[in-house]
N, C-alpha and C. Protein backbone atom coordinates (compact mmCIF):
# COMPACT_ATOMS: atom_id res chain seq x y z
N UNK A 1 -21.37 -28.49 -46.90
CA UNK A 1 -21.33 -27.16 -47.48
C UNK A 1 -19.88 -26.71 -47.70
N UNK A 2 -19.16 -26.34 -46.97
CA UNK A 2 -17.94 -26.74 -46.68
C UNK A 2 -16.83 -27.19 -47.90
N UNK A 3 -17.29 -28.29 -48.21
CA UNK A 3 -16.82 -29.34 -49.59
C UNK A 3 -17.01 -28.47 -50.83
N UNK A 4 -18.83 -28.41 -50.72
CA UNK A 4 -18.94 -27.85 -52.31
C UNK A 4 -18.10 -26.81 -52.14
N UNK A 5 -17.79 -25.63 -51.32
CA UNK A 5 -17.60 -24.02 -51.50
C UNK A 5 -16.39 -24.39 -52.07
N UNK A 6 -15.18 -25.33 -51.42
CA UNK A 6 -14.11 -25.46 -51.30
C UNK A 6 -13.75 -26.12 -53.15
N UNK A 7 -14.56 -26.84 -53.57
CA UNK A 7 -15.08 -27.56 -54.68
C UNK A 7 -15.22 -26.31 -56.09
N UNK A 8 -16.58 -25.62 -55.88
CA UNK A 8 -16.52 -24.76 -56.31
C UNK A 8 -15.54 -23.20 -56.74
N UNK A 9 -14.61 -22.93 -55.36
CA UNK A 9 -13.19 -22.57 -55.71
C UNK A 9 -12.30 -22.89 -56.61
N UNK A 10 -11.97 -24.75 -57.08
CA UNK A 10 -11.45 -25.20 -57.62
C UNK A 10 -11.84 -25.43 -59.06
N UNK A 11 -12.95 -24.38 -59.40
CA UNK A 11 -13.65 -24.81 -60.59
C UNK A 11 -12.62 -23.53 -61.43
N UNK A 12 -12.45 -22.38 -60.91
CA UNK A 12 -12.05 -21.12 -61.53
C UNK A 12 -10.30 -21.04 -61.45
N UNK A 13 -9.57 -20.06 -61.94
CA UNK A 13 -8.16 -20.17 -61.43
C UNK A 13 -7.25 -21.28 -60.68
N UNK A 14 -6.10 -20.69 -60.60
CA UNK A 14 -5.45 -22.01 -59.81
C UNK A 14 -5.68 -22.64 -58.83
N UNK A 15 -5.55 -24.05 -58.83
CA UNK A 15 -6.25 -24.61 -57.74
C UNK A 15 -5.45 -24.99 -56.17
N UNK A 16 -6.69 -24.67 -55.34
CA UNK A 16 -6.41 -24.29 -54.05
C UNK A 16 -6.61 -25.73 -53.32
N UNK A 17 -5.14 -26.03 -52.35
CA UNK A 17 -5.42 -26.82 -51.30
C UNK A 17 -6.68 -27.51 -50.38
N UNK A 18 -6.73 -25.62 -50.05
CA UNK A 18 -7.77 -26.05 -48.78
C UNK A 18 -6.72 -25.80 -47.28
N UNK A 19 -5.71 -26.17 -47.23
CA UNK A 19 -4.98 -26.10 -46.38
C UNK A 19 -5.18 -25.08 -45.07
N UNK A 20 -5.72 -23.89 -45.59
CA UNK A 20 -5.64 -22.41 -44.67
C UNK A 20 -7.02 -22.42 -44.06
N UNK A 21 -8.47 -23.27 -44.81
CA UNK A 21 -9.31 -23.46 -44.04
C UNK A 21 -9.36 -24.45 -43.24
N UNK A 22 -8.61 -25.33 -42.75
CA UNK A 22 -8.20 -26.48 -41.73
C UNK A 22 -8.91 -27.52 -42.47
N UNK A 23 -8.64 -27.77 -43.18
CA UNK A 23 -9.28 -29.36 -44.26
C UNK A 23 -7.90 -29.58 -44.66
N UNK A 24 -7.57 -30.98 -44.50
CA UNK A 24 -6.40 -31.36 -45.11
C UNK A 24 -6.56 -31.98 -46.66
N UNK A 25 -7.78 -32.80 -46.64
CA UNK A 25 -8.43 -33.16 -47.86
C UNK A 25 -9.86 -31.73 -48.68
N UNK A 26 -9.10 -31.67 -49.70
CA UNK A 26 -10.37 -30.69 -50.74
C UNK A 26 -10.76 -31.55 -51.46
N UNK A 27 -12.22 -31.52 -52.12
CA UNK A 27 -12.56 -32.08 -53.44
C UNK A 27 -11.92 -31.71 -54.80
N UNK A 28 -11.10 -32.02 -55.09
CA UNK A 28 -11.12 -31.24 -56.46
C UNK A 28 -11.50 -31.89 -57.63
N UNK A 29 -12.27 -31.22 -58.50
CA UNK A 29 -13.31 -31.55 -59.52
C UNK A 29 -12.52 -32.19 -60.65
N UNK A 30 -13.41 -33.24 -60.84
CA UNK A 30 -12.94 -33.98 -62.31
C UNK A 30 -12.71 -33.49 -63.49
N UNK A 31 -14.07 -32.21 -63.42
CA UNK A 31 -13.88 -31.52 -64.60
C UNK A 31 -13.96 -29.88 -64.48
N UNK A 32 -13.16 -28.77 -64.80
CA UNK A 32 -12.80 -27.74 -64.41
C UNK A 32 -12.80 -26.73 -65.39
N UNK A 33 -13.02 -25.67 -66.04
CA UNK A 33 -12.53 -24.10 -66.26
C UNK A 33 -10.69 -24.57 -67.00
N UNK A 34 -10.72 -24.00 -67.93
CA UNK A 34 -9.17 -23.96 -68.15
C UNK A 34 -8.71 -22.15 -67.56
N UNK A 35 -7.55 -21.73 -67.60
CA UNK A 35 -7.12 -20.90 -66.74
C UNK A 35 -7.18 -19.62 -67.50
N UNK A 36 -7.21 -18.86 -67.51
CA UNK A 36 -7.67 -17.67 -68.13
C UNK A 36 -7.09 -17.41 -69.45
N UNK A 37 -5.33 -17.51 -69.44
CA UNK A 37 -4.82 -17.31 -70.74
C UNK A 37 -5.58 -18.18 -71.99
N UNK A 38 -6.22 -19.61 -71.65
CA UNK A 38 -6.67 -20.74 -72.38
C UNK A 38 -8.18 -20.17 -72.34
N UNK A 39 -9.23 -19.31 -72.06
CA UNK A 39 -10.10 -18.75 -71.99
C UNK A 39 -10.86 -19.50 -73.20
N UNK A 40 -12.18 -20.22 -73.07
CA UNK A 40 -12.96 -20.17 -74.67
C UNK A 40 -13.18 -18.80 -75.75
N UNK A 41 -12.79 -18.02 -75.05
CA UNK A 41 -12.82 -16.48 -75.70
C UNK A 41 -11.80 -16.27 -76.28
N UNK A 42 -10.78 -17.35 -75.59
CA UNK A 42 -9.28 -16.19 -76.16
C UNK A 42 -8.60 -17.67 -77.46
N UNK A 43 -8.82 -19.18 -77.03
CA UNK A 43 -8.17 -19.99 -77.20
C UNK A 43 -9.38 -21.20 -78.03
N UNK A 44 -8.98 -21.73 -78.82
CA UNK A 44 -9.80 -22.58 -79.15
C UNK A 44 -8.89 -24.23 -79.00
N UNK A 45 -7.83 -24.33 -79.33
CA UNK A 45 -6.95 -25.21 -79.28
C UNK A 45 -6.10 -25.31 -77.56
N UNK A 46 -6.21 -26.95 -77.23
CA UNK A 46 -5.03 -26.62 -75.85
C UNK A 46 -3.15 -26.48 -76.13
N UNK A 47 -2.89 -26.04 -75.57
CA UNK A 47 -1.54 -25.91 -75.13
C UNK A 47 -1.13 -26.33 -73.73
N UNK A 48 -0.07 -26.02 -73.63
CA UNK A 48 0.50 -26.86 -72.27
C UNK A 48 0.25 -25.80 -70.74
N UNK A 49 0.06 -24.44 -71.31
CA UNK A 49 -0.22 -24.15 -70.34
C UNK A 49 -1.33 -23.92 -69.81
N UNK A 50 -2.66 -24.71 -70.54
CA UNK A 50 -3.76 -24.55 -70.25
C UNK A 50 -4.56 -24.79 -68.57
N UNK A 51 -4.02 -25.69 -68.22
CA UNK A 51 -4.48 -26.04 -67.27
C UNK A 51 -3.74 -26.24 -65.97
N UNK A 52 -4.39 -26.29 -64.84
CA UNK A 52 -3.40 -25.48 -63.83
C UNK A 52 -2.46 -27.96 -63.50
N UNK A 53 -1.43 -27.56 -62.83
CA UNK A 53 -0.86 -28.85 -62.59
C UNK A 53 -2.02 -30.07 -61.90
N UNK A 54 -1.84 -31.49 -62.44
CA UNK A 54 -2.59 -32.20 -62.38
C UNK A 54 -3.72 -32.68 -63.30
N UNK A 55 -4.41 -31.22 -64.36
CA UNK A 55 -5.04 -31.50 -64.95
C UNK A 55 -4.90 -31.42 -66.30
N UNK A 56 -5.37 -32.43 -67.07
CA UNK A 56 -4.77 -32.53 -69.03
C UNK A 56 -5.98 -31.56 -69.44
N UNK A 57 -5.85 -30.92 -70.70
CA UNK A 57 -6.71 -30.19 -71.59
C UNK A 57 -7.08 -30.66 -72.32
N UNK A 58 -8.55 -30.80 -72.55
CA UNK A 58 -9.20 -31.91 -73.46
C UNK A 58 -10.56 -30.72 -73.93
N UNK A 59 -10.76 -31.06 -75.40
CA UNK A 59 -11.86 -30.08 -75.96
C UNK A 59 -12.82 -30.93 -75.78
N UNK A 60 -14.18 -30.27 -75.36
CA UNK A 60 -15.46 -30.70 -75.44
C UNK A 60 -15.90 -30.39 -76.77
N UNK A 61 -16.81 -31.41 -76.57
CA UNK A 61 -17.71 -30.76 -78.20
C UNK A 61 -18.62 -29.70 -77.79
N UNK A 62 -19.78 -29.90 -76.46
CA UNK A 62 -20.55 -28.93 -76.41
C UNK A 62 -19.84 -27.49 -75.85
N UNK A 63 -18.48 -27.55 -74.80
CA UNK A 63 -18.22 -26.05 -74.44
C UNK A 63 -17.34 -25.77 -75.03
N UNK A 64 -16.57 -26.57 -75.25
CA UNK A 64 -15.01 -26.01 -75.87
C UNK A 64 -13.87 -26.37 -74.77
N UNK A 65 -12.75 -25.46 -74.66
CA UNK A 65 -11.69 -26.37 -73.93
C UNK A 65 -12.04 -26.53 -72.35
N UNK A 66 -12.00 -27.54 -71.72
CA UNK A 66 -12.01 -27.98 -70.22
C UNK A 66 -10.74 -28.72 -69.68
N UNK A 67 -10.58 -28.59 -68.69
CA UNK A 67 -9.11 -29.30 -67.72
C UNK A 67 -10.09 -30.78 -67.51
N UNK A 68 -9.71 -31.63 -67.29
CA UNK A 68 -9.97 -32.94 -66.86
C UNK A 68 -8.95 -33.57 -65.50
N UNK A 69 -9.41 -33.94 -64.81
CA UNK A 69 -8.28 -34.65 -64.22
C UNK A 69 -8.21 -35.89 -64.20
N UNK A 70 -7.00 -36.55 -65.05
CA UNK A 70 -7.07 -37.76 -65.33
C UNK A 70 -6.75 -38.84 -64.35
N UNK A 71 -6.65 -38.51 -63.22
CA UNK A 71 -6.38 -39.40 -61.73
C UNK A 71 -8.26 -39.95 -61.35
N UNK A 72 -9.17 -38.54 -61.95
CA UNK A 72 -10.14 -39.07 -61.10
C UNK A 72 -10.86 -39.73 -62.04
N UNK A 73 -11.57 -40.48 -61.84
CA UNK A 73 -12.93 -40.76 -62.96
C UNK A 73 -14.07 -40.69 -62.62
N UNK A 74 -14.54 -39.91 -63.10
CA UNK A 74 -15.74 -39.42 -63.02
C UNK A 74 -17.13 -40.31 -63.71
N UNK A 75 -17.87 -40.41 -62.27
CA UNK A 75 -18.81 -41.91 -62.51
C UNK A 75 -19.78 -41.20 -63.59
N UNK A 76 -19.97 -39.82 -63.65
CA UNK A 76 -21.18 -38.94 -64.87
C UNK A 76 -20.43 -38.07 -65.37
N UNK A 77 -19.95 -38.10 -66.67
CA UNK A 77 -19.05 -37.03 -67.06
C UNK A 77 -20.06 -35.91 -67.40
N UNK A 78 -21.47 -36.09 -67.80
CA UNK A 78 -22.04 -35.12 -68.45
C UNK A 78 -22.16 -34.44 -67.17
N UNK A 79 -22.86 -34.97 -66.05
CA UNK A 79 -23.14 -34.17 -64.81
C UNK A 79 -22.17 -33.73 -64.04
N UNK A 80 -20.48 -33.77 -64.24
CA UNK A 80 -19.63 -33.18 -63.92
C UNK A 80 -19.81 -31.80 -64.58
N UNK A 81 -19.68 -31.87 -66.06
CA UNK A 81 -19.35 -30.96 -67.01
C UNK A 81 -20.23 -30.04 -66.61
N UNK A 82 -21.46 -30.11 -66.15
CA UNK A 82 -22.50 -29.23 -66.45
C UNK A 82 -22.41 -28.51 -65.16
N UNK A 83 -22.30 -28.98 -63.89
CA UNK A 83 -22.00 -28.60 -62.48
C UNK A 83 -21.11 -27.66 -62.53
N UNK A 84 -19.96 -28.30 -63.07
CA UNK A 84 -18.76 -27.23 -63.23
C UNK A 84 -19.35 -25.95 -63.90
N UNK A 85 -20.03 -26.00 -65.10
CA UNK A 85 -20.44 -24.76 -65.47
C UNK A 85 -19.26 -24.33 -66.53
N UNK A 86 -19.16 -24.57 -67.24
CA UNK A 86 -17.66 -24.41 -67.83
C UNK A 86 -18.03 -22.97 -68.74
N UNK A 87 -18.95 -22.89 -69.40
CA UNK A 87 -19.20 -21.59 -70.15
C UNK A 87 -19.86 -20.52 -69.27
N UNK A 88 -19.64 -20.68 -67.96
CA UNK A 88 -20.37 -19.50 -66.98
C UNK A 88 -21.50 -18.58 -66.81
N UNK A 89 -22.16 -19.33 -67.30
CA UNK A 89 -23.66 -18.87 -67.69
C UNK A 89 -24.56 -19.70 -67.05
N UNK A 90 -24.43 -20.75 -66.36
CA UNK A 90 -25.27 -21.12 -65.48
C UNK A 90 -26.69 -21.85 -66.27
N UNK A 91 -26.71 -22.20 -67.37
CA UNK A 91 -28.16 -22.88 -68.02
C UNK A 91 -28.63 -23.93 -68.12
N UNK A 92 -27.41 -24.66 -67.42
CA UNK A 92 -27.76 -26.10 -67.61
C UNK A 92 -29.03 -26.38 -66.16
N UNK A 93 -29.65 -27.51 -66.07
CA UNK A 93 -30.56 -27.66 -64.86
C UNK A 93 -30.14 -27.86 -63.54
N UNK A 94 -28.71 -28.49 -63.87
CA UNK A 94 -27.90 -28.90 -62.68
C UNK A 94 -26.97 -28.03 -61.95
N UNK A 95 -26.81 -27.08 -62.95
CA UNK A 95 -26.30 -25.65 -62.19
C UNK A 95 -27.27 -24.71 -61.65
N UNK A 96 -28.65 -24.84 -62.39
CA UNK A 96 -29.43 -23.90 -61.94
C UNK A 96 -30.25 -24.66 -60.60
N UNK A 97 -30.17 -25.89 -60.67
CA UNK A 97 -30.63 -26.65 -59.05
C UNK A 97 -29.63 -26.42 -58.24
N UNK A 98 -28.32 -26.11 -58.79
CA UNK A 98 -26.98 -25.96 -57.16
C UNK A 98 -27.59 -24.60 -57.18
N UNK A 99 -27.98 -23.50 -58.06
CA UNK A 99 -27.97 -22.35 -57.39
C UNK A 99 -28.86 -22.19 -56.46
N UNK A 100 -29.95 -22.55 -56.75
CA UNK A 100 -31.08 -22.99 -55.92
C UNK A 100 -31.05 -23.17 -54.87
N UNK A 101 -30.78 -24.08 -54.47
CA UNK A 101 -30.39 -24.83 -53.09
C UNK A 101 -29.52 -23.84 -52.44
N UNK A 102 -28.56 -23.17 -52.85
CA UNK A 102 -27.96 -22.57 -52.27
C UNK A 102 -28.79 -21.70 -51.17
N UNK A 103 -29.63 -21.24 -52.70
CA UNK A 103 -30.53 -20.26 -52.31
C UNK A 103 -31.53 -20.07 -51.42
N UNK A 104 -31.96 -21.46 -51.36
CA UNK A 104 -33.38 -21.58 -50.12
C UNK A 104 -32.74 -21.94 -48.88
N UNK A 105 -31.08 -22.61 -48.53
CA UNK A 105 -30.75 -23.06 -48.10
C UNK A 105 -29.74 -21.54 -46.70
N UNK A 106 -29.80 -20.50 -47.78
CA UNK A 106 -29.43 -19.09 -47.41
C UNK A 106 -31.13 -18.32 -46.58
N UNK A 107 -31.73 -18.58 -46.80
CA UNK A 107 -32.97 -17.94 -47.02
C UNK A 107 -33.87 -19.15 -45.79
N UNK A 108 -33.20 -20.57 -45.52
CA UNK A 108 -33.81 -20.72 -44.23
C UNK A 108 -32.92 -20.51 -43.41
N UNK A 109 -31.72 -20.18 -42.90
CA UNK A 109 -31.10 -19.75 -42.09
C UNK A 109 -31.31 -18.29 -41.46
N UNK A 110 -31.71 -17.75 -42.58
CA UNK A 110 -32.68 -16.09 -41.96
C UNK A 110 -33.41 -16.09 -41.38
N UNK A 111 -34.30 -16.90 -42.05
CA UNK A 111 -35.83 -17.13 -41.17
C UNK A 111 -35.64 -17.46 -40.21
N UNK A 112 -35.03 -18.93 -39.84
CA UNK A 112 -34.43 -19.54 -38.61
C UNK A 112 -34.42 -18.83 -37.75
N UNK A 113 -33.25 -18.07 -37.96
CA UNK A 113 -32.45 -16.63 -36.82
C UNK A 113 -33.75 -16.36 -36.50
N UNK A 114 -34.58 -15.44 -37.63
CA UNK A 114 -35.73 -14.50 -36.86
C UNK A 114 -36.43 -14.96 -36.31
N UNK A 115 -36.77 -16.77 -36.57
CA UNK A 115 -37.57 -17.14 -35.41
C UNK A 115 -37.22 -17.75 -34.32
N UNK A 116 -35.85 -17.88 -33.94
CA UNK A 116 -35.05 -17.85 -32.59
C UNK A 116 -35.33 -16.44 -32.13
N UNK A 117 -35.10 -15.59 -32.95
CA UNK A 117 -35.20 -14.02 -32.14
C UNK A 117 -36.30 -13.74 -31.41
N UNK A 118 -37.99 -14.46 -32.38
CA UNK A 118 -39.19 -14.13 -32.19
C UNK A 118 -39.23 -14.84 -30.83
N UNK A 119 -39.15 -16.26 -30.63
CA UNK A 119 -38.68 -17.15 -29.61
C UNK A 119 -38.20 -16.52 -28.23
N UNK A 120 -37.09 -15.68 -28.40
CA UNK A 120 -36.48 -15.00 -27.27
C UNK A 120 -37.34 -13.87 -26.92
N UNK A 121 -37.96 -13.18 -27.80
CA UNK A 121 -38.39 -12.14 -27.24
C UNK A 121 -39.78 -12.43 -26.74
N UNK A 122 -40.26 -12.99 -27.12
CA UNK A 122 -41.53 -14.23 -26.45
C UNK A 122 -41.15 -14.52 -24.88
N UNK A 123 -40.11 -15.64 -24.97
CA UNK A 123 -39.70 -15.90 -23.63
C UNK A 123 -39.84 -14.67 -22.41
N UNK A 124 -38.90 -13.31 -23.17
CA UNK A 124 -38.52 -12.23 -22.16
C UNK A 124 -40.27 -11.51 -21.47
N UNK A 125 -41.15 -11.52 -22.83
CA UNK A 125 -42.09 -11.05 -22.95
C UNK A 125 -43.12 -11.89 -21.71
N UNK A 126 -43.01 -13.17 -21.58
CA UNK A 126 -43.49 -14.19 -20.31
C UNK A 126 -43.34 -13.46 -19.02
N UNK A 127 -41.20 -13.02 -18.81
CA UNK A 127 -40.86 -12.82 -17.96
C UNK A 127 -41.52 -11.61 -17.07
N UNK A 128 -41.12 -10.66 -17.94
CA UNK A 128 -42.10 -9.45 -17.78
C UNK A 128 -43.15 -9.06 -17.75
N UNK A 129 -43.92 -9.60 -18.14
CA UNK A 129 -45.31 -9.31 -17.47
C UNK A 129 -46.23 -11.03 -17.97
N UNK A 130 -46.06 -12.04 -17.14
CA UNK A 130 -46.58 -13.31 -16.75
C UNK A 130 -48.37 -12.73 -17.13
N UNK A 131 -48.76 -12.11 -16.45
CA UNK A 131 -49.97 -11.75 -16.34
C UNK A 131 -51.29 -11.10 -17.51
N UNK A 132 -50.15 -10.61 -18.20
CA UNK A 132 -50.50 -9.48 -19.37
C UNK A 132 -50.78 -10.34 -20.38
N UNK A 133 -51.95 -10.99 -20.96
CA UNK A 133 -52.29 -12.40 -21.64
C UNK A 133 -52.33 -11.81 -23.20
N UNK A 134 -52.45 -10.38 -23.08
CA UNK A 134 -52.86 -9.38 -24.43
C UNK A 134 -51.37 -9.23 -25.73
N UNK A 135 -50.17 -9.11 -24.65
CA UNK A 135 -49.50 -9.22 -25.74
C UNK A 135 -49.29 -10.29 -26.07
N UNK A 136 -49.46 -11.37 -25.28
CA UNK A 136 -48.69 -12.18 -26.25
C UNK A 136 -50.25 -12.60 -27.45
């Protein structure tokens, strides 16, 4: 979890170490967001200052401009591209399965808790009255 968040950071603005959350190694993504001035809104063509250091500016056909990083190679470029999310709208299947997951993955940790809580108060409920067969 950890990875992706740290991953996902590196999709938007300049890119971050990792350093300050005690990871010496971050993922950083093959394929990325160009930086705001290079915006698909604002820029259609790259320039040099498109992309933050490390990564070249290369136009897609389906989003328009993306950072690449040409150190990594990326074993699925389509399933990079689409993860990344580059037009921020989230429609592709593979962004809408990371949101997902996120999501059920947020949503059993609640439950969890409440049924550690239910758990404890069960236990206390033993303590206190052993005898009393009704509440529980």
């Amino acid at each position: 979890k950890q990875d992706t968040d740290n991953m996902n950071k590196n999709f938007v603005g300049e890119v971050t170490s990792g350093a300050s959350d005690g990871y010496d190694l971050v993922p950083f993504p093959c394929v990325r967001n160009t930086l705001a001035d290079c915006s698909n809104d604002v820029a259609d063509e790259c320039r040099p200052n498109c992309c933050p250091g490390g990564y070249e500016c290369r136009r897609d056909q389906v989003v328009g401009l993306i950072c690449k990083n040409p150190s990594d190679e990326c074993d699925d470029f389509l399933w990079c591209r689409d993860f990344a999310d580059i037009s921020g709208n989230c429609q592709t299947e593979i962004c809408e399965a990371d949101k997902m997951v996120e999501s059920i993955a947020r949503w059993a940790y609640v439950f969890s808790g409440m049924g550690v809580l239910l758990d404890m108060f069960d236990i206390m409920m033993f303590f206190i009255s052993p005898n009393y067969v009704v509440v529980k």
